[in-house]
Protein backbone atom coordinates (compact mmCIF):
# COMPACT_ATOMS: atom_id res chain seq x y z
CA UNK A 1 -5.13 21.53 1.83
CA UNK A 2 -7.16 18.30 1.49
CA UNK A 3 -4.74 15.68 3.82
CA UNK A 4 -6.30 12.59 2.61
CA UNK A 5 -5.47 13.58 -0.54
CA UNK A 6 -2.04 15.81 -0.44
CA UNK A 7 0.18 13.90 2.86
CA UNK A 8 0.47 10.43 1.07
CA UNK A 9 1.63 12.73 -2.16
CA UNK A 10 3.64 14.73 -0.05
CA UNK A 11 5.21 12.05 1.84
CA UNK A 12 5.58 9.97 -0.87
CA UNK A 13 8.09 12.98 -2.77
CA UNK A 14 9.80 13.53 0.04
CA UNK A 15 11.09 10.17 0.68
CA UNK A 16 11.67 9.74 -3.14
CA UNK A 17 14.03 12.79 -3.26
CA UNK A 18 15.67 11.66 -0.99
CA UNK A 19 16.21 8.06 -2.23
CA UNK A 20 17.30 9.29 -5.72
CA UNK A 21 19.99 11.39 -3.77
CA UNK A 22 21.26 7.96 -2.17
CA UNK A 23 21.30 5.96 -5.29
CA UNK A 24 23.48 8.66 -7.03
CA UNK A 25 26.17 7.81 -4.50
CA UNK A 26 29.10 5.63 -4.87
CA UNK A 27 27.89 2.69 -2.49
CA UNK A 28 26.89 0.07 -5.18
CA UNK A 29 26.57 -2.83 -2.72
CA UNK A 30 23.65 -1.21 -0.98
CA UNK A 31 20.19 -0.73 -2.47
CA UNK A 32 17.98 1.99 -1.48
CA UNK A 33 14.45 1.73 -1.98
CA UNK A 34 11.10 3.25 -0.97
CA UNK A 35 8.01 0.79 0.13
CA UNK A 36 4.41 2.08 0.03
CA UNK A 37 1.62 0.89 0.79
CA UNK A 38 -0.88 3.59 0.38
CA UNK A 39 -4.03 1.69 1.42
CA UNK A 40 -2.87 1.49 4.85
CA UNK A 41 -0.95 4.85 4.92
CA UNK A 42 2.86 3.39 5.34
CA UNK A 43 5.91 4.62 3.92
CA UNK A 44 9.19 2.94 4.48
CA UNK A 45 12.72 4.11 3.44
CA UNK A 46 14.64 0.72 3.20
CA UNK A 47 18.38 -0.04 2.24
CA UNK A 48 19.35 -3.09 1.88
CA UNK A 49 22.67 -5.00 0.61
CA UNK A 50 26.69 -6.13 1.12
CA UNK A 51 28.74 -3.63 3.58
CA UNK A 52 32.19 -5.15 4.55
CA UNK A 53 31.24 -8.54 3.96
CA UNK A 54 28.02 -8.28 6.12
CA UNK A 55 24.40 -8.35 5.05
CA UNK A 56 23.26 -4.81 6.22
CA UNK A 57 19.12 -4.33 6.36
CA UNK A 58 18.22 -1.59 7.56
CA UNK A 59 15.20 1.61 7.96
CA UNK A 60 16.20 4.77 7.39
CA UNK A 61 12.43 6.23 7.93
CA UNK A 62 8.86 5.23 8.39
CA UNK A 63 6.47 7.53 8.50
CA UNK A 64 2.31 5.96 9.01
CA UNK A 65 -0.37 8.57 8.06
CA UNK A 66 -3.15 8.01 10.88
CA UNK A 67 -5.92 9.99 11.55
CA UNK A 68 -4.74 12.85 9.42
CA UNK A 69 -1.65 13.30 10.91
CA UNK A 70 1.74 12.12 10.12
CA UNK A 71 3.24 9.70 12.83
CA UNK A 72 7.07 9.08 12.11
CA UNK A 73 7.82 5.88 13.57
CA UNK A 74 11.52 5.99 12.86
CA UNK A 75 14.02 8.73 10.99
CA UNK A 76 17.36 8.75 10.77
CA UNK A 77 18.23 11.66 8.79
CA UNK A 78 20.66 13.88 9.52
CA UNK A 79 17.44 17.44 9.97
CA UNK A 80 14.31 14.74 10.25
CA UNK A 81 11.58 14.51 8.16
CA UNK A 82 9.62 16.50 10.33
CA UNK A 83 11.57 19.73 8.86
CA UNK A 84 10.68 18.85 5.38
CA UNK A 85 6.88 18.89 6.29
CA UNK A 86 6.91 21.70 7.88
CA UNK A 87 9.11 23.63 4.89
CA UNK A 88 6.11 22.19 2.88
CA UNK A 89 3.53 23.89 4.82
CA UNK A 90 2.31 21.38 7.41
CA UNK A 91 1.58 22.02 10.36
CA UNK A 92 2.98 20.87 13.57
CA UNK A 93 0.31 20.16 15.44
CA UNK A 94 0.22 17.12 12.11
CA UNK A 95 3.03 15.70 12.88
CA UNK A 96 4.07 13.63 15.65
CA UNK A 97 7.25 12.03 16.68
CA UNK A 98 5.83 8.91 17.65
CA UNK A 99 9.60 7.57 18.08
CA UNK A 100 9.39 9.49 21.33
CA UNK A 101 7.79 7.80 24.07
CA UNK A 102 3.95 9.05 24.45
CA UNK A 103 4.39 10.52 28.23
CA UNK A 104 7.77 12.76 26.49
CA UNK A 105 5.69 13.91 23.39
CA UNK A 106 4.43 16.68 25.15
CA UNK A 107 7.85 18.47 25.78
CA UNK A 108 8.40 18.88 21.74
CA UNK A 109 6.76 21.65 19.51
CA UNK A 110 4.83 18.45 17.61
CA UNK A 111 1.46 16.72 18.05
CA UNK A 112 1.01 14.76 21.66
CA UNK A 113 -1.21 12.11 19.67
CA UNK A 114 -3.73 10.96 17.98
């Protein structure tokens, strides 16, 4: 697999599958939305919108691809996105949970860094 290449596609459909998933639901006063900016290797989850009167902003994922590895800054899914890259044949030694703190990396089945 060519990762320069294939991770920004593959991150890229993940993230929209599951944003079309969240726009089929009922809540019509929240906005869900995928930024990109492939240039720089981000990919942001975003909803955004009205909940109970409230403005509500908020990141459901960010994943950065960096030095041929996916870093996921921030997920809030109910199995991670980590499980999806690995179901789509990355390895995990690619991936790494950067929303762990670097000195804990090392105690998870994932990439330490860089």
């Amino acid at each position: 697999m060519d990762k320069l290449t294939e991770y920004p596609k593959l991150i890229k459909r993940i993230l929209e599958k599951y944003i079309e998933l969240c726009n089929r639901s009922n809540q019509r006063d929240i906005e869900t939305f995928l930024i990109v900016d492939e240039a720089n290797g981000h990919y942001v989850w975003m909803n955004l919108g009205w909940q109970n009167g409230e403005r509500f902003t908020g990141m459901t994922v960010y994943v950065r691809i960096r030095g041929n590895k996916f870093w996921i800054e921030e997920d809030w899914t109910e199995e991670g996105i980590a499980t999806d890259l690995i179901s789509a044949g990355v390895a995990k030694e690619d991936i790494v949970l950067a929303f762990h703190e670097p000195k804990m990396r090392h105690y998870t089945d994932f990439a330490v860094a860089s």
